[in-house]
N, C-alpha and C. Protein backbone atom coordinates (compact mmCIF):
# COMPACT_ATOMS: atom_id res chain seq x y z
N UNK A 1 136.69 60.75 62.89
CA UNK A 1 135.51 60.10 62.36
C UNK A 1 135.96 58.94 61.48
N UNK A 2 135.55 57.63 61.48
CA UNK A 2 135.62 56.52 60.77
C UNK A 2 134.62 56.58 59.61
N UNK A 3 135.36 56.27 59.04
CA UNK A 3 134.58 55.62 57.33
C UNK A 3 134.12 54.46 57.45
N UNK A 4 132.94 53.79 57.33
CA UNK A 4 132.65 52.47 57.41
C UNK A 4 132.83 51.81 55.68
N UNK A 5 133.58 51.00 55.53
CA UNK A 5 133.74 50.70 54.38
C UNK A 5 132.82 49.34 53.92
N UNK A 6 131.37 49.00 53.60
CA UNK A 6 130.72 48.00 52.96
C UNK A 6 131.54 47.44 51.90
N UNK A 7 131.26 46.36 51.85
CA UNK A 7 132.06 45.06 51.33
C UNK A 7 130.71 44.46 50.85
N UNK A 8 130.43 44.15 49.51
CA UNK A 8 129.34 43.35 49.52
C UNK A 8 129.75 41.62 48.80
N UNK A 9 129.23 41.43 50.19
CA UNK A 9 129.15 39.95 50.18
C UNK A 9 128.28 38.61 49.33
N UNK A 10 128.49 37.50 48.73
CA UNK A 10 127.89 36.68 48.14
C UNK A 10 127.10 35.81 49.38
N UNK A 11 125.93 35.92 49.37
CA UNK A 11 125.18 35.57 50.08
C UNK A 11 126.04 33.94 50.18
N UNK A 12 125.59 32.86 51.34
CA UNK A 12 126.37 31.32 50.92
C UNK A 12 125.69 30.46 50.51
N UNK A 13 123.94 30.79 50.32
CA UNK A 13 123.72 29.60 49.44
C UNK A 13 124.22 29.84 48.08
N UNK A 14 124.15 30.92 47.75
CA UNK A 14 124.71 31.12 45.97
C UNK A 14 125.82 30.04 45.46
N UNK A 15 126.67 29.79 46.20
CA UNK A 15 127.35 28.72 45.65
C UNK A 15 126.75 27.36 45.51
N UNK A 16 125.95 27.03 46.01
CA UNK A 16 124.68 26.21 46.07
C UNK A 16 123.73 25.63 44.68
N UNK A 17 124.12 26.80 44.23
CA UNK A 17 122.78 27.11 43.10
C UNK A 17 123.42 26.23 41.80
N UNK A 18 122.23 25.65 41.29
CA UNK A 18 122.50 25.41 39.81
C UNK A 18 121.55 25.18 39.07
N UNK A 19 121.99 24.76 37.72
CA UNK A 19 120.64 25.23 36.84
C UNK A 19 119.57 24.51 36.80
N UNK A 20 118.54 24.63 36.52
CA UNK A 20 117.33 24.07 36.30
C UNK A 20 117.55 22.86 35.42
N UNK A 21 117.19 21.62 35.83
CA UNK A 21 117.05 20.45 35.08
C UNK A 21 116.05 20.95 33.47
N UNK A 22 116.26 20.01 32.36
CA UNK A 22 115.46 20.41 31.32
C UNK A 22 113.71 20.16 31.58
N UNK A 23 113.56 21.17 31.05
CA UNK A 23 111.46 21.44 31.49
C UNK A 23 111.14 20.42 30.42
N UNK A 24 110.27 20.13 31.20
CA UNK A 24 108.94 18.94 30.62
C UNK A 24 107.76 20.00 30.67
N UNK A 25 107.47 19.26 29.68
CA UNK A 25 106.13 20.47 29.09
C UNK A 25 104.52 19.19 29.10
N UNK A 26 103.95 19.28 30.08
CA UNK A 26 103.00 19.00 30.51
C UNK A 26 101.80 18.96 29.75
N UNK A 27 100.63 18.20 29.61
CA UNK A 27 99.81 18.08 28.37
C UNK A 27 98.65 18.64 28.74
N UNK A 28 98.24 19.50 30.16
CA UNK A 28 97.75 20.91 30.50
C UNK A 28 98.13 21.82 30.97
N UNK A 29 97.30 22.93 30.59
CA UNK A 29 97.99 24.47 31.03
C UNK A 29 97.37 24.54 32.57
N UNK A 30 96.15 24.13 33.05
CA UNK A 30 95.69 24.88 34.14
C UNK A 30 95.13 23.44 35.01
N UNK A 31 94.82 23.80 36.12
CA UNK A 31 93.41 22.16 36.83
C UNK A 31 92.50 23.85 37.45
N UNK A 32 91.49 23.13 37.64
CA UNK A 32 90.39 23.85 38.05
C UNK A 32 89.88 23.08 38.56
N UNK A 33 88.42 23.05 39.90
CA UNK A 33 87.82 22.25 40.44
C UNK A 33 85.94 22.51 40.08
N UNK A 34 85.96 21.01 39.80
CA UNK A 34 84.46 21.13 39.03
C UNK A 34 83.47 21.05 40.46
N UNK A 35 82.67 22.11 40.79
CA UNK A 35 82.14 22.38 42.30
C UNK A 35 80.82 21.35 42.50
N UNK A 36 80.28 20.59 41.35
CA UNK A 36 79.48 19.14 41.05
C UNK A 36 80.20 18.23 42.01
N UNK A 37 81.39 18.09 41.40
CA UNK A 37 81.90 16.98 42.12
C UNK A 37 83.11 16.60 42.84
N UNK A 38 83.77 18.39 43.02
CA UNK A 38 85.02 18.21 43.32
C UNK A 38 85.96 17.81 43.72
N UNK A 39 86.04 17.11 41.83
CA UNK A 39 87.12 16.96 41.29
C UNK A 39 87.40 17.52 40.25
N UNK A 40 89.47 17.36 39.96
CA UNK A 40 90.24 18.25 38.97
C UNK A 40 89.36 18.05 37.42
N UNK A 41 89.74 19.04 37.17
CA UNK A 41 89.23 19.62 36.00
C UNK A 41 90.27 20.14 35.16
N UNK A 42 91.18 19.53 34.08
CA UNK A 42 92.38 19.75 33.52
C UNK A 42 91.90 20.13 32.10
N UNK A 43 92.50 21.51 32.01
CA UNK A 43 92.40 22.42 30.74
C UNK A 43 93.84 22.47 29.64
N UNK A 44 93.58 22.23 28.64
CA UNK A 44 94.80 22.38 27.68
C UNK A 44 95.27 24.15 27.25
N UNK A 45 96.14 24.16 26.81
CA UNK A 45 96.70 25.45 26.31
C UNK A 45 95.48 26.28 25.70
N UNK A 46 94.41 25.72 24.97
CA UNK A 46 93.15 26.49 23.97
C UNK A 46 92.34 26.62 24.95
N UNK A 47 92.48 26.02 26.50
CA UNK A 47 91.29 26.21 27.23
C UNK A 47 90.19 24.86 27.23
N UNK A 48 90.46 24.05 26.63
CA UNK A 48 89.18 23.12 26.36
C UNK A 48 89.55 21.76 27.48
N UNK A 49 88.64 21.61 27.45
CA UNK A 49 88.86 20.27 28.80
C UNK A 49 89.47 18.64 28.19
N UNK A 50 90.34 18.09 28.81
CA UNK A 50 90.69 17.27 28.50
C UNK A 50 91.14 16.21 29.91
N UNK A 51 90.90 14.97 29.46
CA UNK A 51 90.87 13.94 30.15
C UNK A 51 92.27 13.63 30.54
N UNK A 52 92.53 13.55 32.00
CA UNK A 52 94.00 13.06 32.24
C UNK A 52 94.07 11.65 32.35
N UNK A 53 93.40 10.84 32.50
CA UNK A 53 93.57 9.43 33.06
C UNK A 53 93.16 8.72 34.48
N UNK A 54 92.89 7.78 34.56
CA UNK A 54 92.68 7.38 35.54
C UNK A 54 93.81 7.51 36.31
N UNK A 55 93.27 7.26 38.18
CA UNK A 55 94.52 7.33 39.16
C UNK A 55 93.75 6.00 39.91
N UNK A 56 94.60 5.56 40.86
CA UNK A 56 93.94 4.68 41.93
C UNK A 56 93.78 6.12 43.28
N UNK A 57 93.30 5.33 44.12
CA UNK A 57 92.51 5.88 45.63
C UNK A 57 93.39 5.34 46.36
N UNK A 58 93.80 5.47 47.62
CA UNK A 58 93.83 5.18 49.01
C UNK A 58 93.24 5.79 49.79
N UNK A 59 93.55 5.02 51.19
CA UNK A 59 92.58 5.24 51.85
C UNK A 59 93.67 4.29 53.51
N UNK A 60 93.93 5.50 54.61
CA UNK A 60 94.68 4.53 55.33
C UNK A 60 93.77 4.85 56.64
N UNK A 61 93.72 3.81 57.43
CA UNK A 61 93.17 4.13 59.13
C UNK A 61 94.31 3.76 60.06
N UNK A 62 93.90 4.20 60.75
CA UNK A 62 95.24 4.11 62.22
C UNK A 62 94.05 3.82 63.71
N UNK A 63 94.05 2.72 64.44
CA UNK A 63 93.25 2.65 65.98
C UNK A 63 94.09 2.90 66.93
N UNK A 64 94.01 3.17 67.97
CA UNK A 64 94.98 3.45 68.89
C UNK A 64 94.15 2.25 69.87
N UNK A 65 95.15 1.96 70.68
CA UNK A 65 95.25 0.07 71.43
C UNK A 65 95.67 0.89 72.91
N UNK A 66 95.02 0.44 74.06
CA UNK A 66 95.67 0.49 75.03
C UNK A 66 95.71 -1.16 76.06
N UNK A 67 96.52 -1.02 76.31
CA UNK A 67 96.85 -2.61 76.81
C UNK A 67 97.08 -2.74 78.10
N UNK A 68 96.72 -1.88 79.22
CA UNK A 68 96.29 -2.34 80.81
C UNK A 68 95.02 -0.96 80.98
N UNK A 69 94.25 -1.63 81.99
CA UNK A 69 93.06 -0.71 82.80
C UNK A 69 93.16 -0.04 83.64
N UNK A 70 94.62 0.81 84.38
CA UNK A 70 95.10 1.43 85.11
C UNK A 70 95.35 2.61 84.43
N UNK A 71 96.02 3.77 84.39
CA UNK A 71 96.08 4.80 83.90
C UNK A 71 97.51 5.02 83.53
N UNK A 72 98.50 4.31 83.75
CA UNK A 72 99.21 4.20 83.00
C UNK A 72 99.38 4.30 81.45
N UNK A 73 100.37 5.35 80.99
CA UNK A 73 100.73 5.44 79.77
C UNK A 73 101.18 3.96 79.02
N UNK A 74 100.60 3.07 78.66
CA UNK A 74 100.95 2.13 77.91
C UNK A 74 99.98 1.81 76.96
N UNK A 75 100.25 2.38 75.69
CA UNK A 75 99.63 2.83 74.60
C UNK A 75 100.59 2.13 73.52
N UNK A 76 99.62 2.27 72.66
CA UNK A 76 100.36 1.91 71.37
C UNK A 76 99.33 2.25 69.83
N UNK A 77 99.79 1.79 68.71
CA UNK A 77 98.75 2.33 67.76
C UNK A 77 99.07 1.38 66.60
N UNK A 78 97.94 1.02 65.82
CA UNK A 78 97.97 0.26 64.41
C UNK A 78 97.87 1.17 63.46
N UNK A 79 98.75 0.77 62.22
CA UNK A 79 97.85 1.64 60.89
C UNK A 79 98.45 0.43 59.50
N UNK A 80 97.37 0.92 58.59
CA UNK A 80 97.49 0.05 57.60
C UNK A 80 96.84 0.83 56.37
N UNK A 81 96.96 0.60 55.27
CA UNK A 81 96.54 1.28 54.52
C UNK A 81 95.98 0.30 53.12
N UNK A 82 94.92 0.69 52.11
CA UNK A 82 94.77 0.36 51.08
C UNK A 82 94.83 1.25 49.89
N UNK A 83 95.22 0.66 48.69
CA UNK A 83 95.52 0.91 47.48
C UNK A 83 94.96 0.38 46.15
N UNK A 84 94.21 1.54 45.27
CA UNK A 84 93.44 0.27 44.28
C UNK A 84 93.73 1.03 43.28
């Protein structure tokens, strides 16, 4: 009868690993969504609502182009996007 002898192994990402960059401590604890108008809803550590700031919007479209009247695959596509 054989003995199976386990060997325990270091998994190989472990050598991989390192420490956590230093934490930034963020000027809310939670977001929640206000169901009026949903949008974020950013709460501080006491719970009370506080204003994060404005953001801009985008907004991108893409048309798809086909360029002969035969059924041929000859396709192609635009996209472009805006930012405010």
């Amino acid at each position: 009868m054989t003995t199976a002898v386990l060997t325990a192994l270091r998994p190989w990402g472990a050598s991989r690993l390192a420490p956590y960059p230093s934490v930034t401590r963020r000027p809310y604890r939670s977001v929640g969504l206000d169901p009026d108008t949903q949008l974020g809803v950013y709460a501080d550590h006491a719970g009370r609502v506080i204003e994060m700031g404005k953001h801009g919007t985008g907004k991108g479209t893409e048309t798809s182009t086909t360029t002969n009247l035969d059924s041929a695959p000859d396709q192609g596509h635009d996209q472009d996007s805006e930012q405010d």
